[in-house]
Every structure is written in C-alpha cells, then in structure tokens.
N, C-alpha and C. Protein backbone atom coordinates (compact mmCIF):
# COMPACT_ATOMS: atom_id res chain seq x y z
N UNK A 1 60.19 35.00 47.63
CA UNK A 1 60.08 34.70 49.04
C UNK A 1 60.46 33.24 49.27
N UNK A 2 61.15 32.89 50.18
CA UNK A 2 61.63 31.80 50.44
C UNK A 2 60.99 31.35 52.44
N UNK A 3 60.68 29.92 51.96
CA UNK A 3 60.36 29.58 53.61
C UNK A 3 61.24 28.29 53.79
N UNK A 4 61.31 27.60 55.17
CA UNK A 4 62.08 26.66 55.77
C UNK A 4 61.41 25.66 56.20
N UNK A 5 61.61 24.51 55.14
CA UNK A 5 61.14 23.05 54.91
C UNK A 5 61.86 22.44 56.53
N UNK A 6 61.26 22.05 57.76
CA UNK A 6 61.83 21.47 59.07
C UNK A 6 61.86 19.79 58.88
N UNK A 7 62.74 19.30 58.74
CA UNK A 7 62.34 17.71 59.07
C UNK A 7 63.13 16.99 60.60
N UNK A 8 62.41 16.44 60.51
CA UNK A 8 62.35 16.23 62.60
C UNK A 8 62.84 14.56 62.25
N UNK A 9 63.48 13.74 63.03
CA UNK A 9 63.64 12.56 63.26
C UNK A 9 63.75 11.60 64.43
N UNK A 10 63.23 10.75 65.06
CA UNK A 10 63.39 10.34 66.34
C UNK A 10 63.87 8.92 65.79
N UNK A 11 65.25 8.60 66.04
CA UNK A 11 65.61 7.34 65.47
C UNK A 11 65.23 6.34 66.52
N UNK A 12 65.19 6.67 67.74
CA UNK A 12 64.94 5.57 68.67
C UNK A 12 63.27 4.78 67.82
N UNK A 13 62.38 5.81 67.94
CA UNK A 13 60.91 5.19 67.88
C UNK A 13 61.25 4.86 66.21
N UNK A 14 61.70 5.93 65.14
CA UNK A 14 61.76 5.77 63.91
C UNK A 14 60.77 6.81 62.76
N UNK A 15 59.93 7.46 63.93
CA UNK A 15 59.29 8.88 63.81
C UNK A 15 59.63 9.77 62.99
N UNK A 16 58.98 9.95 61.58
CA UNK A 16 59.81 11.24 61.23
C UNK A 16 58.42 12.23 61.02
N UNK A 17 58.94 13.52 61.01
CA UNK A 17 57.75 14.87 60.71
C UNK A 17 58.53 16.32 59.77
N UNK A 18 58.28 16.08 59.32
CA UNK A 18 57.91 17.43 58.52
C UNK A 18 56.99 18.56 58.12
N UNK A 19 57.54 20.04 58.57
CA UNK A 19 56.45 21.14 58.93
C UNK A 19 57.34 22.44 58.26
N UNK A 20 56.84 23.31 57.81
CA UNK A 20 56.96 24.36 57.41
C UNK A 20 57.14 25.68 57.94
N UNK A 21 58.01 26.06 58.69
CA UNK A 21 58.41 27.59 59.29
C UNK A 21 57.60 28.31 58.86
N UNK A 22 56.76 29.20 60.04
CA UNK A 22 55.52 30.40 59.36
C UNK A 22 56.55 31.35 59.07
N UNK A 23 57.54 31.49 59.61
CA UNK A 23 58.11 33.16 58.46
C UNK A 23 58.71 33.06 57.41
N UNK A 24 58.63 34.00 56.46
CA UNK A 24 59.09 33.55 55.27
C UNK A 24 60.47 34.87 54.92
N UNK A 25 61.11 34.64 54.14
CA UNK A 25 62.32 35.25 53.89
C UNK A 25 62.85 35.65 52.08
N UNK A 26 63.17 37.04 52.36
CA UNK A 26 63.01 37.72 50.99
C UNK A 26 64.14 36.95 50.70
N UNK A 27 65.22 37.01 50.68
CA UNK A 27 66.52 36.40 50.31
C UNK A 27 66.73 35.17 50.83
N UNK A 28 67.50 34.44 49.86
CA UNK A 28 67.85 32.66 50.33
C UNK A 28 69.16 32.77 51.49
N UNK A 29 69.91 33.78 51.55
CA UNK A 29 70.97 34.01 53.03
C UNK A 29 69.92 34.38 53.86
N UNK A 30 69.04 35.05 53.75
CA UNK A 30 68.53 35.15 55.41
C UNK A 30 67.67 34.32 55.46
N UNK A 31 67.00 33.17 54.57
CA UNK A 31 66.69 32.13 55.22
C UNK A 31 67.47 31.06 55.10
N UNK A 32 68.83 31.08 54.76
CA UNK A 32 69.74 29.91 55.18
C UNK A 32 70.55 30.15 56.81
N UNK A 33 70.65 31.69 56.77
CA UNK A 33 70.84 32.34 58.38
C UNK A 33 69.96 31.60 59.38
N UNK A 34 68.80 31.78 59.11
CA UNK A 34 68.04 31.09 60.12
C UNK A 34 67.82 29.81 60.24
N UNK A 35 67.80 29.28 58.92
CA UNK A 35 67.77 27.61 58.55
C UNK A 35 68.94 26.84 59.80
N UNK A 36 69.91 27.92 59.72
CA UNK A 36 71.36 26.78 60.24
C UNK A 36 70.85 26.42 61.52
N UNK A 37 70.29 27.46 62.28
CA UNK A 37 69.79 27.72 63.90
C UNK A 37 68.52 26.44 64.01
N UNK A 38 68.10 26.02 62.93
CA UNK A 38 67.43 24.75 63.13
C UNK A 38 68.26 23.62 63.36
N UNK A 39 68.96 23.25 62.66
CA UNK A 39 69.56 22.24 62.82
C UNK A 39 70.22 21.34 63.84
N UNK A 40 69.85 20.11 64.24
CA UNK A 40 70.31 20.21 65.75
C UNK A 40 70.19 18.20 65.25
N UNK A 41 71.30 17.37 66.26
CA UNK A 41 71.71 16.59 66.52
C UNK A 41 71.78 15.89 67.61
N UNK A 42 71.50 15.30 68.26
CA UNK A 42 71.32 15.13 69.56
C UNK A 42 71.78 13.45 69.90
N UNK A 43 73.21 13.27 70.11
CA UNK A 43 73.56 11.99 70.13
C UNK A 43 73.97 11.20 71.69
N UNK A 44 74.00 10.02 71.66
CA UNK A 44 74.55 9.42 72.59
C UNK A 44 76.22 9.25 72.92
N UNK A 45 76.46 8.91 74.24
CA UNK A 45 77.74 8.38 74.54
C UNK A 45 78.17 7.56 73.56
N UNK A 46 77.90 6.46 73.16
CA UNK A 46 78.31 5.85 71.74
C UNK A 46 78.44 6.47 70.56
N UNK A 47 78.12 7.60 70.34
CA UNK A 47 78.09 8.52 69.02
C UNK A 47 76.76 7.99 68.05
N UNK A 48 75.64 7.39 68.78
CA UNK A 48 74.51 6.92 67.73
C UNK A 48 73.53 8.02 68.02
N UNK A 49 72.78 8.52 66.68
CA UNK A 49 72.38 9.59 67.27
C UNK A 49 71.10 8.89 67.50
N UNK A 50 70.18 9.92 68.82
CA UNK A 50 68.69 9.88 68.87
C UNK A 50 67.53 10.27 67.87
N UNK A 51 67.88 11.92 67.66
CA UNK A 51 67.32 12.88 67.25
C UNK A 51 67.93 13.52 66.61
N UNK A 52 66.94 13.84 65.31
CA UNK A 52 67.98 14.80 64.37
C UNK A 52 67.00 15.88 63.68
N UNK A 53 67.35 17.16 63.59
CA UNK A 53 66.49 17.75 62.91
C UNK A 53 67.64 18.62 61.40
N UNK A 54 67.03 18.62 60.63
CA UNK A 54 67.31 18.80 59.49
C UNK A 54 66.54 20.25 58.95
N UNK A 55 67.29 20.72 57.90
CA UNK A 55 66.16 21.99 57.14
C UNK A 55 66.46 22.04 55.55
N UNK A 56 65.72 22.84 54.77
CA UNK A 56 66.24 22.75 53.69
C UNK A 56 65.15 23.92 53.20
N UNK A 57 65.82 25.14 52.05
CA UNK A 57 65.05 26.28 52.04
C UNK A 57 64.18 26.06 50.44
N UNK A 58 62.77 26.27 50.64
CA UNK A 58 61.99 26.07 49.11
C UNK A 58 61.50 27.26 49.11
N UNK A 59 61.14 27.61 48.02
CA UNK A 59 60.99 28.86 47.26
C UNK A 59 59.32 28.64 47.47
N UNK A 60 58.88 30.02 47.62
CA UNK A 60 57.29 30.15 47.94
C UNK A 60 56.78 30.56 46.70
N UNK A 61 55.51 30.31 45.96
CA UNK A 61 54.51 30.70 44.87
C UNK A 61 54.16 31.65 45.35
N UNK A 62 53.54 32.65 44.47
CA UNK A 62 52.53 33.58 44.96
C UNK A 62 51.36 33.09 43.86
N UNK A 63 50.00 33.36 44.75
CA UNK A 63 49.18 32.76 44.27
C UNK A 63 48.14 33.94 43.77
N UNK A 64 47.80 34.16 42.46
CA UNK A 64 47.38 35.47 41.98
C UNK A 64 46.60 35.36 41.40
C-alpha cells in the first residue's frame, strides 16, 4: 500500500507543512495518478513563485 507524502510552501511568509493524504493506494501508478493532481505552482507576473505544493509517494507498513 502506498500513501501521498503533501509538502505545502508559502515562499512569501517562508512557511512550510507537510501532511499525509488519508487514502492510500494499492499500486505506485495509481498513487502517482493522483500524486500529479497535487501538485500546483502558483507564480507571479515576474515568474517568482508564491506557493508551491509538492508530493512524493512512501510506501505504508502494516503493523501486525
């Protein structure tokens, strides 16, 4: 099972967060499918960005 590591960035303040997607995904394509739909950029007229969010997919334990 694989879940989706979110990292968030606000370059203006300098803010960063990182949180963990509650659904989790049998295969690493269907959580890189969904991973992409995170990803987001959000820049200025100058091309400097504000906001950036990032993902990256980690493999889940099962705990037994």
């Amino acid at each position: 099972m694989y879940k989706i590591l979110v990292t968030e960035v606000n370059h203006l303040t300098g803010k960063k967060s990182e949180w963990i997607y509650r659904n989790t995904y049998k295969t690493t394509q269907a959580a890189e499918k969904a991973a992409y739909a995170f990803n987001y950029t959000c820049k200025a007229y100058d091309n400097t960005a504000k906001y950036s969010r990032s993902t990256r997919i980690i493999k889940e334990f099962s705990h037994v």
